[in-house]
C-alpha atoms as a PDB file:
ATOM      1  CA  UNK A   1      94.975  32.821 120.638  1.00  0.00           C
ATOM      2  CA  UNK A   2      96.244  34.834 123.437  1.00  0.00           C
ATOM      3  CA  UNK A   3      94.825  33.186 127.001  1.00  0.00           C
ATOM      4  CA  UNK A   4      93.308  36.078 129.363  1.00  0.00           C
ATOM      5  CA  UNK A   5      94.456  36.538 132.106  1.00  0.00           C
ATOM      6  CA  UNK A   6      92.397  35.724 135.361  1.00  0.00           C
ATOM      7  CA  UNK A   7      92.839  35.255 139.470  1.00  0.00           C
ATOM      8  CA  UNK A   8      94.429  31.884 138.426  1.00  0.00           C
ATOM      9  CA  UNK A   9      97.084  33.114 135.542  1.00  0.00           C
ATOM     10  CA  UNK A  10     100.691  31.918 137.456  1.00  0.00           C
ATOM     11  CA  UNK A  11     103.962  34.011 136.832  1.00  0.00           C
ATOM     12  CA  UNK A  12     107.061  33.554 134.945  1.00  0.00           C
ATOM     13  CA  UNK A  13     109.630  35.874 134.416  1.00  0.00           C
ATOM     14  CA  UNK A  14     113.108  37.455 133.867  1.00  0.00           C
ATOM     15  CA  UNK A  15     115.388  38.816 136.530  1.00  0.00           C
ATOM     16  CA  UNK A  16     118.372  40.889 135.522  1.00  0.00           C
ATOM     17  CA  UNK A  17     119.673  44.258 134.173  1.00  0.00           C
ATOM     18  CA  UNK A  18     119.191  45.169 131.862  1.00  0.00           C
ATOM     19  CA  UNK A  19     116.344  43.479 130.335  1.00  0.00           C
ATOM     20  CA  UNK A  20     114.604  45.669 128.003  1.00  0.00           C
ATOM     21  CA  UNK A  21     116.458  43.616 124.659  1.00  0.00           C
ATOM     22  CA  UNK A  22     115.446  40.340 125.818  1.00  0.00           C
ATOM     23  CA  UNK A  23     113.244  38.090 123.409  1.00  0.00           C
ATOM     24  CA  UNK A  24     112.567  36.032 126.469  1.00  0.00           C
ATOM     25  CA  UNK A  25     109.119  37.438 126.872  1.00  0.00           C
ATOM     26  CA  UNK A  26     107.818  37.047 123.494  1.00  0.00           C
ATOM     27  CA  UNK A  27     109.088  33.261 123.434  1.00  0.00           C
ATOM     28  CA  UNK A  28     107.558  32.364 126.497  1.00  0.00           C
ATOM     29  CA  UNK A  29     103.640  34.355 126.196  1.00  0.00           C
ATOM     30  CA  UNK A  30     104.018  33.222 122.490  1.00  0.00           C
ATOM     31  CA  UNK A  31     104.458  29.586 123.878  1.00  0.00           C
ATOM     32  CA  UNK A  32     102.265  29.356 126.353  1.00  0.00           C
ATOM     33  CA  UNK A  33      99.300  31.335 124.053  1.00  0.00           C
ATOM     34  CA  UNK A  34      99.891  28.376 121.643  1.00  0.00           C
ATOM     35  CA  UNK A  35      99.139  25.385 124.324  1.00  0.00           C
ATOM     36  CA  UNK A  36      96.360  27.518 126.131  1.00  0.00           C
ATOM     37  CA  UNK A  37      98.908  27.545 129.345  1.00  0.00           C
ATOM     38  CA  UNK A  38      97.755  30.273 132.116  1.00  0.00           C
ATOM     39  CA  UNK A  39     100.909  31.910 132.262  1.00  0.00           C
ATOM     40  CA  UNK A  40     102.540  35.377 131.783  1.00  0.00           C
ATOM     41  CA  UNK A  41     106.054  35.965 131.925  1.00  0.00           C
ATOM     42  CA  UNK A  42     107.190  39.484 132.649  1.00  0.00           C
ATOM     43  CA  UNK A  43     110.750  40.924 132.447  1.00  0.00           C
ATOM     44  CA  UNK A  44     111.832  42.527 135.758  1.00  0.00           C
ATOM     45  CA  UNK A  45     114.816  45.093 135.517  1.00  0.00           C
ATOM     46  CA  UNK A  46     116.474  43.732 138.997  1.00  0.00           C
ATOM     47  CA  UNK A  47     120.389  45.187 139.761  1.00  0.00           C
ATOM     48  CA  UNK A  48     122.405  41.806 141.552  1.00  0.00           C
ATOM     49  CA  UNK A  49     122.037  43.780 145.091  1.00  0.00           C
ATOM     50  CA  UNK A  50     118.607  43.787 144.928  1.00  0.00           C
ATOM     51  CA  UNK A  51     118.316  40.010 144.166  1.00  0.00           C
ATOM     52  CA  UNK A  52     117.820  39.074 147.376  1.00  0.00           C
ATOM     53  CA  UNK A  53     114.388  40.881 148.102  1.00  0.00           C
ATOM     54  CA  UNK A  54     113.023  39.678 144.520  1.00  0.00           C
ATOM     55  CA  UNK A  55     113.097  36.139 144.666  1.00  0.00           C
ATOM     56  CA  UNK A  56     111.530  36.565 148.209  1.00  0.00           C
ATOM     57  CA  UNK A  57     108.863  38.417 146.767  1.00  0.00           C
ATOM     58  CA  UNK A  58     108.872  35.964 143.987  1.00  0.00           C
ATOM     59  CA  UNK A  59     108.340  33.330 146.544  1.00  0.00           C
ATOM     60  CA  UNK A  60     105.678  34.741 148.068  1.00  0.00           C
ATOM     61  CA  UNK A  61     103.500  35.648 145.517  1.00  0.00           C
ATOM     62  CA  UNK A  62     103.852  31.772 144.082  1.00  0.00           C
ATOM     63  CA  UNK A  63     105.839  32.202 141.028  1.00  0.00           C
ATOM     64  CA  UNK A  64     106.394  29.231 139.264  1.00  0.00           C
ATOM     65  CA  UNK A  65     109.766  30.070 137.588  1.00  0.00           C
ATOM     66  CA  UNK A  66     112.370  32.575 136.654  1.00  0.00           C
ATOM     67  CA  UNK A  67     114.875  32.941 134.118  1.00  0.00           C
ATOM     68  CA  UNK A  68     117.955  35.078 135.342  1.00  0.00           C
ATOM     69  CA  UNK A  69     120.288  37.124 132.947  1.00  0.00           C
ATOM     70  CA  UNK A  70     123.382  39.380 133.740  1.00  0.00           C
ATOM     71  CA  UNK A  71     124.437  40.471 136.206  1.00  0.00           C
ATOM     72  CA  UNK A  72     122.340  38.001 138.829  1.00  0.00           C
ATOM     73  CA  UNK A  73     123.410  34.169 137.436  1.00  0.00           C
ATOM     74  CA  UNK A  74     125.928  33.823 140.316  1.00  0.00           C
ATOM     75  CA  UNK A  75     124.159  35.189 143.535  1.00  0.00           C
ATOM     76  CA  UNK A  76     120.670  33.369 142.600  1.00  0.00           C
ATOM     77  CA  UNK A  77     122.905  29.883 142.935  1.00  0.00           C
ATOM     78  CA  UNK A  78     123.496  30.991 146.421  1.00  0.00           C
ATOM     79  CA  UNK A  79     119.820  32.184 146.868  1.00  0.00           C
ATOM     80  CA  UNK A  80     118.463  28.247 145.901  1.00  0.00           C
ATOM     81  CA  UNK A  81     117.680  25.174 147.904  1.00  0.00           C
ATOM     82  CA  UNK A  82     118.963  23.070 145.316  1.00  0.00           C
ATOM     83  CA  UNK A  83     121.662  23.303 142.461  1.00  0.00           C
ATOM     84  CA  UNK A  84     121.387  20.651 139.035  1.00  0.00           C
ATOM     85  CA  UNK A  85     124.989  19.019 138.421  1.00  0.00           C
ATOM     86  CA  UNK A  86     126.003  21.792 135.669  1.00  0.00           C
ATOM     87  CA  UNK A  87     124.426  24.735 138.061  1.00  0.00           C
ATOM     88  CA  UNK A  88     126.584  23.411 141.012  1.00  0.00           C
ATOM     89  CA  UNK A  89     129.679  22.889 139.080  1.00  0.00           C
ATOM     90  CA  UNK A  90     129.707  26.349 136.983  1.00  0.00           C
ATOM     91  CA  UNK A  91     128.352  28.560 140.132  1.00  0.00           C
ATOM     92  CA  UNK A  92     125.492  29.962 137.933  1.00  0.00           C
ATOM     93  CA  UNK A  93     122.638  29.460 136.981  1.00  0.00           C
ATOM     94  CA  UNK A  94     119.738  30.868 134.074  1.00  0.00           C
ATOM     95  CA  UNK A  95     116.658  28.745 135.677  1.00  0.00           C
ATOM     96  CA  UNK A  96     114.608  28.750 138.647  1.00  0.00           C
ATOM     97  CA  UNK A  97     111.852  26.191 139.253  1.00  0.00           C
ATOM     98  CA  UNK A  98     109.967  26.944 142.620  1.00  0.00           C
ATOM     99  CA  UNK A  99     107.917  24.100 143.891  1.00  0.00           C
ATOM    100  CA  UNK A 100     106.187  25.752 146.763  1.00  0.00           C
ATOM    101  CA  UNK A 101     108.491  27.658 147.924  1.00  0.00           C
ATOM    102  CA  UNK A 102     112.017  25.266 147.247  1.00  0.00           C
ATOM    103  CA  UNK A 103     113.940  26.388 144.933  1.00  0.00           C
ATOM    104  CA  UNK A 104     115.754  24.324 142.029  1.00  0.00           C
ATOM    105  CA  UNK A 105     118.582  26.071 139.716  1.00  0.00           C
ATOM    106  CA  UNK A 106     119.264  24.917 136.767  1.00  0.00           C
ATOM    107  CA  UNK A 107     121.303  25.843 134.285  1.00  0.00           C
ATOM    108  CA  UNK A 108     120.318  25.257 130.516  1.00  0.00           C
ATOM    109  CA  UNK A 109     122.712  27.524 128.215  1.00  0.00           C
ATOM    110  CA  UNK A 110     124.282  24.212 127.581  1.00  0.00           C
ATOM    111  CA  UNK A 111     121.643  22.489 127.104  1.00  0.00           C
ATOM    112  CA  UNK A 112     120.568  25.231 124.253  1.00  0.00           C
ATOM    113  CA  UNK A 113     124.204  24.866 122.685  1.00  0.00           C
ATOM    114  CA  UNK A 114     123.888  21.070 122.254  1.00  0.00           C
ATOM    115  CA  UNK A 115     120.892  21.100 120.809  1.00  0.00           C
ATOM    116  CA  UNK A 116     121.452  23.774 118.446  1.00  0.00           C
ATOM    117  CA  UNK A 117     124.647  21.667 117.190  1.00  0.00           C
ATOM    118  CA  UNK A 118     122.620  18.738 116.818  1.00  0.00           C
ATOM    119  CA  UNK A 119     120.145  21.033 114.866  1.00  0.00           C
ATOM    120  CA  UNK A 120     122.750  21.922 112.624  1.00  0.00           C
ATOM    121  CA  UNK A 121     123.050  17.975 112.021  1.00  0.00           C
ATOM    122  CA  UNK A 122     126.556  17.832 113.495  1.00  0.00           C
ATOM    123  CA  UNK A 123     127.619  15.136 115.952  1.00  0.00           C
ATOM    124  CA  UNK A 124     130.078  15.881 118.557  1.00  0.00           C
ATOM    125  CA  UNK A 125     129.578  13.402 121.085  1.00  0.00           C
ATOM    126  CA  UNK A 126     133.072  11.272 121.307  1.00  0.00           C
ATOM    127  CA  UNK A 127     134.647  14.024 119.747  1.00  0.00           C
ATOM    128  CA  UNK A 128     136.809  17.206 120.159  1.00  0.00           C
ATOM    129  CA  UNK A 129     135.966  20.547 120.657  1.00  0.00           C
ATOM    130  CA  UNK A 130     138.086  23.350 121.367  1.00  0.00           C
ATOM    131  CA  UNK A 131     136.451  26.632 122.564  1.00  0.00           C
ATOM    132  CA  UNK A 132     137.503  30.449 123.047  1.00  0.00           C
ATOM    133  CA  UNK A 133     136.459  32.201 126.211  1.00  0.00           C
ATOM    134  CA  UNK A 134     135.481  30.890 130.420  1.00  0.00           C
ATOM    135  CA  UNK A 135     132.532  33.440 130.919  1.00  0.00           C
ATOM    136  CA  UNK A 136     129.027  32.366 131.788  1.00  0.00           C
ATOM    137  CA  UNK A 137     127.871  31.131 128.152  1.00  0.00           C
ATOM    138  CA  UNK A 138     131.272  29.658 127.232  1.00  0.00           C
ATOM    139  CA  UNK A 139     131.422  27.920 130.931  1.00  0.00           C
ATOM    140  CA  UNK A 140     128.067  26.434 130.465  1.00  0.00           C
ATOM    141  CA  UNK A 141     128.479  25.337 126.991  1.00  0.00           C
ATOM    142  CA  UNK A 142     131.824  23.714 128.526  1.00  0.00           C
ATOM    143  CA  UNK A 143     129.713  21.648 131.699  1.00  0.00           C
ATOM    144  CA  UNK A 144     126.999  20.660 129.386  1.00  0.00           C
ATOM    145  CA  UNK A 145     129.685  18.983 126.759  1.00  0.00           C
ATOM    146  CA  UNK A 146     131.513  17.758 129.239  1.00  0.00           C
ATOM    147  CA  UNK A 147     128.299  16.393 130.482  1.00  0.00           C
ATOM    148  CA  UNK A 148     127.063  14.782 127.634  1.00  0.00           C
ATOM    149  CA  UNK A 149     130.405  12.879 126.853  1.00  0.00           C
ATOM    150  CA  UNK A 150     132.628  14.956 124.434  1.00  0.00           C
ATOM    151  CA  UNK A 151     135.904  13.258 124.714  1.00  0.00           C
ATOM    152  CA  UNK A 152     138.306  16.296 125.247  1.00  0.00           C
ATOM    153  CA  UNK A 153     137.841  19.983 125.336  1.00  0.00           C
ATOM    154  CA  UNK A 154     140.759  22.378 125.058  1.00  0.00           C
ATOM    155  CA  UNK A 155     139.883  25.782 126.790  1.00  0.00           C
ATOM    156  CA  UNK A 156     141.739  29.103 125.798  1.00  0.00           C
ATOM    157  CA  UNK A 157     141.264  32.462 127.734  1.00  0.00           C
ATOM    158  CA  UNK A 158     143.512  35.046 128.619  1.00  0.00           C
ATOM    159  CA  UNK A 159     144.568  35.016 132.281  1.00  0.00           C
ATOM    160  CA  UNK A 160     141.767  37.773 133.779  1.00  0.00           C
ATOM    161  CA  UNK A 161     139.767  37.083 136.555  1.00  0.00           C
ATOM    162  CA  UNK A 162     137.805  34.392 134.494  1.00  0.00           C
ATOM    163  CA  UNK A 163     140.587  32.338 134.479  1.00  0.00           C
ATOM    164  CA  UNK A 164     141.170  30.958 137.929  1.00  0.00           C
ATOM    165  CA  UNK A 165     137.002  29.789 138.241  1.00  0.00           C
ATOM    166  CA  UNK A 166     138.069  27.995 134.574  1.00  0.00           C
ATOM    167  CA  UNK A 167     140.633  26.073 135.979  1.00  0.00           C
ATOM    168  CA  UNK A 168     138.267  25.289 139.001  1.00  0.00           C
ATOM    169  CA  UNK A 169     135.428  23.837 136.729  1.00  0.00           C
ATOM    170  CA  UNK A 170     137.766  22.126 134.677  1.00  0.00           C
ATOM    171  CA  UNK A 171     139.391  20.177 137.622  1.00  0.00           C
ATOM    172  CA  UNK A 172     135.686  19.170 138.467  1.00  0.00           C
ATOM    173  CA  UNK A 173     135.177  17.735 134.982  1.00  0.00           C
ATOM    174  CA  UNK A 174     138.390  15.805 134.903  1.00  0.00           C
ATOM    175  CA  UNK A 175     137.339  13.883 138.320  1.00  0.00           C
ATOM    176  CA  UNK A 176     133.485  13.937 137.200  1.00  0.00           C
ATOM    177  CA  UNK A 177     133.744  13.130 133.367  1.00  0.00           C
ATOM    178  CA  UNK A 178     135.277  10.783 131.444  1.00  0.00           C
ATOM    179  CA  UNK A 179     136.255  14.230 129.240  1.00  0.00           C
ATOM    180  CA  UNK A 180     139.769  15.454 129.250  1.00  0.00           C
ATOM    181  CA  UNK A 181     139.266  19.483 129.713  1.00  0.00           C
ATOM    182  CA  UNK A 182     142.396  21.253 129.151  1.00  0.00           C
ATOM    183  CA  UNK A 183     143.041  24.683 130.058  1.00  0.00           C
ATOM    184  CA  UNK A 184     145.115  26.793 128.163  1.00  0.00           C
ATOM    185  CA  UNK A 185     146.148  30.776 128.137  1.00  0.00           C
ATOM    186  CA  UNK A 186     145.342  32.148 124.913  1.00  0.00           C
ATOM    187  CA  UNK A 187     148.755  33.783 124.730  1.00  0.00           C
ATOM    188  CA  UNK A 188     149.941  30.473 123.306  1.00  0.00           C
ATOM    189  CA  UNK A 189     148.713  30.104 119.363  1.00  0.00           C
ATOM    190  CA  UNK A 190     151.197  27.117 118.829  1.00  0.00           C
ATOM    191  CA  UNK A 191     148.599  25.212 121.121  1.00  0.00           C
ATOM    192  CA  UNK A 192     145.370  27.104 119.666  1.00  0.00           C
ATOM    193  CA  UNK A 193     146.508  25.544 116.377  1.00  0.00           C
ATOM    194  CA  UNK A 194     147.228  22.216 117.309  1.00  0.00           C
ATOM    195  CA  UNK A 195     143.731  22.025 119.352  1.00  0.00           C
ATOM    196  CA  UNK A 196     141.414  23.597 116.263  1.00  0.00           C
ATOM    197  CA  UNK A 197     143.522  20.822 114.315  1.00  0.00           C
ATOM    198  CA  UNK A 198     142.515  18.125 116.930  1.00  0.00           C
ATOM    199  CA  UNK A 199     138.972  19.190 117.211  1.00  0.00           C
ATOM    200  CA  UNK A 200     135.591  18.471 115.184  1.00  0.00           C
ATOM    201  CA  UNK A 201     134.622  22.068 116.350  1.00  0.00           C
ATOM    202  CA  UNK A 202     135.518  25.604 116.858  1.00  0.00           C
ATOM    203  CA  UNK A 203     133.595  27.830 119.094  1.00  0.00           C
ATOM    204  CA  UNK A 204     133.723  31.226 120.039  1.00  0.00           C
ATOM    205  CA  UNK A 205     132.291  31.684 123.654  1.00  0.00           C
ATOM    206  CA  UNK A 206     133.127  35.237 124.097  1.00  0.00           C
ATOM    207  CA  UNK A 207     131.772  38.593 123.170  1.00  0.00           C
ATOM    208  CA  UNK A 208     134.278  39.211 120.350  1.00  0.00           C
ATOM    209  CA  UNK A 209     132.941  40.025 117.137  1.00  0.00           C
ATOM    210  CA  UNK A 210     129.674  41.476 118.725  1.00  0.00           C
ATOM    211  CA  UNK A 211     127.967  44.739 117.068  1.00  0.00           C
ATOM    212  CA  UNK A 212     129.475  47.041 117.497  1.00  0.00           C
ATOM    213  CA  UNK A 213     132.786  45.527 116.825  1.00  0.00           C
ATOM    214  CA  UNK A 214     131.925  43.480 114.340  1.00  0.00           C
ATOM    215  CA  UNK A 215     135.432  43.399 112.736  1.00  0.00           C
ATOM    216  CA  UNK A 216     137.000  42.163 115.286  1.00  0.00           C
ATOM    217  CA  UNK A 217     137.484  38.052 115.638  1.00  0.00           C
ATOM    218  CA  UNK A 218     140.157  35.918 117.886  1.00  0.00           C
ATOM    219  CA  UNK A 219     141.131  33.648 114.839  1.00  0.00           C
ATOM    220  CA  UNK A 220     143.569  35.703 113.174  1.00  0.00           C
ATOM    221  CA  UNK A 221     145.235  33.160 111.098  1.00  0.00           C
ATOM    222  CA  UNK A 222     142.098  31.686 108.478  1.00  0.00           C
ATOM    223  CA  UNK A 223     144.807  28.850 107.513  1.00  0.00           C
ATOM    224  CA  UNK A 224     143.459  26.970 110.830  1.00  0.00           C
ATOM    225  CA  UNK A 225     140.037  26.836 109.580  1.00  0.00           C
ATOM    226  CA  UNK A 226     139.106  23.734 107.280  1.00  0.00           C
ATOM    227  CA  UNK A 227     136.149  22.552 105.542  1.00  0.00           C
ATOM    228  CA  UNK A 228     135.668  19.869 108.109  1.00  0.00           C
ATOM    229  CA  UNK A 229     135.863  22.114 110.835  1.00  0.00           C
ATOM    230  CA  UNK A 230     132.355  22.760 112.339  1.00  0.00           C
ATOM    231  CA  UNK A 231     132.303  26.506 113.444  1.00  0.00           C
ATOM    232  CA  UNK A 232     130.005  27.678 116.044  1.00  0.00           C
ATOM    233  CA  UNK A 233     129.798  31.843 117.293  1.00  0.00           C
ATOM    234  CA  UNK A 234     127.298  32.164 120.477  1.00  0.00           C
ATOM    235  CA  UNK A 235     127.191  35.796 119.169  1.00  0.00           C
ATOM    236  CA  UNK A 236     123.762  36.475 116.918  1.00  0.00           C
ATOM    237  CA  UNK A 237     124.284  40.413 116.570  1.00  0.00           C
ATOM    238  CA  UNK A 238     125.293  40.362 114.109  1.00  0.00           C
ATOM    239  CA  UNK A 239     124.056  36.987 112.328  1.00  0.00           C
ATOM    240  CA  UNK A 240     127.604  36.606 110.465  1.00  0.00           C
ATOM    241  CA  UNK A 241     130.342  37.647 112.814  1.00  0.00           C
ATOM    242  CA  UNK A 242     133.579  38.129 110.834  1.00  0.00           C
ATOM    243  CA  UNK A 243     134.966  34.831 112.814  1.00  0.00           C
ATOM    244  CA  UNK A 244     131.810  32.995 110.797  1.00  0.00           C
ATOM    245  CA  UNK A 245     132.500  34.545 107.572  1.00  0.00           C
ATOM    246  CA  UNK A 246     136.093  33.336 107.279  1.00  0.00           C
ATOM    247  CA  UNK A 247     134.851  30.215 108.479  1.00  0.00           C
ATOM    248  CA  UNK A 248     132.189  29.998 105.169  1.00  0.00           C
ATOM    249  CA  UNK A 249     135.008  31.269 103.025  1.00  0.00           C
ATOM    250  CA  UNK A 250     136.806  28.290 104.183  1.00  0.00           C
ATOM    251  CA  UNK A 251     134.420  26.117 103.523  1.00  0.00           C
ATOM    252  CA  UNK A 252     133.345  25.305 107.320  1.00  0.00           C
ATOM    253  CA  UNK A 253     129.879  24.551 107.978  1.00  0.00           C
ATOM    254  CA  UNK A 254     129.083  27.802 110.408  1.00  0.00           C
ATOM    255  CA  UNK A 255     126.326  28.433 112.773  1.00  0.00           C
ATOM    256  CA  UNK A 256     125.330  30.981 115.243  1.00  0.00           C
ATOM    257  CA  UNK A 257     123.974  31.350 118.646  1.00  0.00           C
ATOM    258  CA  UNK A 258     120.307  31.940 117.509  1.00  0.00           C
ATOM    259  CA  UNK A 259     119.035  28.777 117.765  1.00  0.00           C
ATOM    260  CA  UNK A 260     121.310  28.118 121.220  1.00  0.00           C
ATOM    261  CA  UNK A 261     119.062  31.231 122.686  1.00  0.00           C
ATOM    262  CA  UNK A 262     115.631  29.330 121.266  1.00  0.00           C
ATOM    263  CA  UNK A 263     116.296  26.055 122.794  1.00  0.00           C
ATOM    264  CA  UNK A 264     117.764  27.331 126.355  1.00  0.00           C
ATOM    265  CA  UNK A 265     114.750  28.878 126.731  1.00  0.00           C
ATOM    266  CA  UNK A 266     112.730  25.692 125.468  1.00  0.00           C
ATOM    267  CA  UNK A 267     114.965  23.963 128.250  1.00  0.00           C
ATOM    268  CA  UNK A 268     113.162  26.157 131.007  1.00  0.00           C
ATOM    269  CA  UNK A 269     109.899  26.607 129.389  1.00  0.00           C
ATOM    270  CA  UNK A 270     109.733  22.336 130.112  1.00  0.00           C
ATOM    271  CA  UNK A 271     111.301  22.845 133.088  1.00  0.00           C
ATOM    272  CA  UNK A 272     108.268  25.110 134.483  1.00  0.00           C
ATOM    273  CA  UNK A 273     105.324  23.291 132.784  1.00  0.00           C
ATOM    274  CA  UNK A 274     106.088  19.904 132.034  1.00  0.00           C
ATOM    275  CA  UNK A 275     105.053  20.670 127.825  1.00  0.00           C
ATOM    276  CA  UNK A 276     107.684  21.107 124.712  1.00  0.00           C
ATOM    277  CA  UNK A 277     108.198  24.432 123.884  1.00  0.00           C
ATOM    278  CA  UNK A 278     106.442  24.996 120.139  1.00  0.00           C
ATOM    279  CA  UNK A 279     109.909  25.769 118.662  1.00  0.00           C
ATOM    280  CA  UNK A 280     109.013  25.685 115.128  1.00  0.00           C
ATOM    281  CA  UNK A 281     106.264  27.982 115.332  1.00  0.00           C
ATOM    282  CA  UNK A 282     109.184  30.583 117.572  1.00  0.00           C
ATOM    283  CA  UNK A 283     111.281  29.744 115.061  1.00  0.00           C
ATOM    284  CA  UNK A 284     109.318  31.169 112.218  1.00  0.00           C
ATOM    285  CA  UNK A 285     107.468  34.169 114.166  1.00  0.00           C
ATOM    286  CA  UNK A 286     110.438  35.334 116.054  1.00  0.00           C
ATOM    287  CA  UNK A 287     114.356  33.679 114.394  1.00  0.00           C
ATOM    288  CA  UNK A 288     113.084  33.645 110.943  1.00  0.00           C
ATOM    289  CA  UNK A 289     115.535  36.498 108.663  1.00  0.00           C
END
């Protein structure tokens, strides 16, 4: 039962452009109807420029929170009184928590990722992981690991402008973490192959594969997939990139970045208002084929 909205309803939202796709709304007022929270959140088309003048208007009018998508993850680090240990070693952030006018980033991509692994009833902790790509999803999903105690991570990405920040957050794991990130250009498939062969999972940080291109994939050569190899694609659009469809074929156990989406958000929703996210009832209203 949808709550109505009164003088006392508080604000959440989305910050980024664009914003019209998101699913962010419908999780969150869905969530919030369900525990009889007064809360809206609203998705604000804001260009990174104008960042700036929307969290002070934010502030002012007493939001609680705000999520932040492309392009704005970076700048809104800078625009916070205080960064969580993942936020301040990646430079971005997807969460703001505003307690009265301080503001808290947080970033909880990688906190989605994790628990849509352990979802999947896979453990990785102790274990290694090798994983394609150093832009904002695959760097968080890299911190967060890292974080929660993988023992090594080999990193592949081609040597574009991502690649110097990956080799910056990668020092700070290997002085802050007792994981061994390695970072490696992708122009080298002798190492790709040894890695995947080291690892316990395979995943595909990057946009490759993504509708349109949906033939496209960076794992060539199906010989270095294996049935024990866990296979993980952030992409969900489509729902069976061609990367997770030679993984099946394979006999890999395969999973996409659905669920990762579901329980970032579920990350910030507790983050705002203290309560669990109802992701079972999300899960069946709004992820459900």
């Amino acid at each position: 039962m949808s709550v109505p909205i009164t003088g006392h309803t508080g604000l959440l939202c989305l910050l980024g452009s664009p914003v019209e796709h998101s699913i962010s709304p419908a999780m969150h007022n869905e969530a919030c109807d369900q525990l009889g929270l007064d809360y809206k959140y609203l998705a604000f088309d804001v260009p990174e420029e104008e960042m700036p003048a929307a969290v002070e208007g934010l502030k002012r009018m007493h939001a609680r929170g705000w999520n932040i998508t492309m392009p704005g993850k970076n700048i809104m680090c800078k625009l916070a009184d205080e960064v969580s240990p993942a936020s301040e070693i990646t430079g971005a952030c997807n969460t703001i928590v505003n307690d009265n006018g301080r503001l808290t980033a947080y970033t909880t991509d990688g906190i989605g990722f994790m628990r849509a692994v352990e979802e999947n009833g896979v453990e990785i902790i102790g274990k290694n992981m090798t994983l394609l790509g150093a832009g904002g999803a695959a760097s968080a999903i890299l911190v967060q690991a890292a974080l929660d105690g993988l023992n090594q991570i080999d990193v592949f990405n081609v040597r574009d402008a991502f690649f110097p920040r990956l080799e910056e957050i990668a020092a700070k794991l290997n002085e802050r973490t007792k994981c061994k990130v390695i970072v490696h250009d992708f122009d080298h498939p002798e190492e790709l192959a040894e890695a995947i062969k080291n690892s316990s999972i395979l995943v595909n940080g990057t946009s490759v594969g993504m509708a349109p291109n949906t033939d496209a994939t960076l794992i060539t050569d199906t010989s270095l997939l294996r049935p024990d190899l866990f296979v993980f694609d952030v992409i969900y659009n489509p729902q069976e990139t061609k990367l997770l469809k030679d993984a099946r074929q394979a006999g890999c156990k395969t999973a996409n970045g659905m669920y990762m989406l579901l329980y970032q958000g579920a990350a910030s929703f507790k983050l705002w208002t203290g309560q669990d996210m109802p992701v079972e009832i999300i899960k069946e209203k709004y992820f459900s084929n």
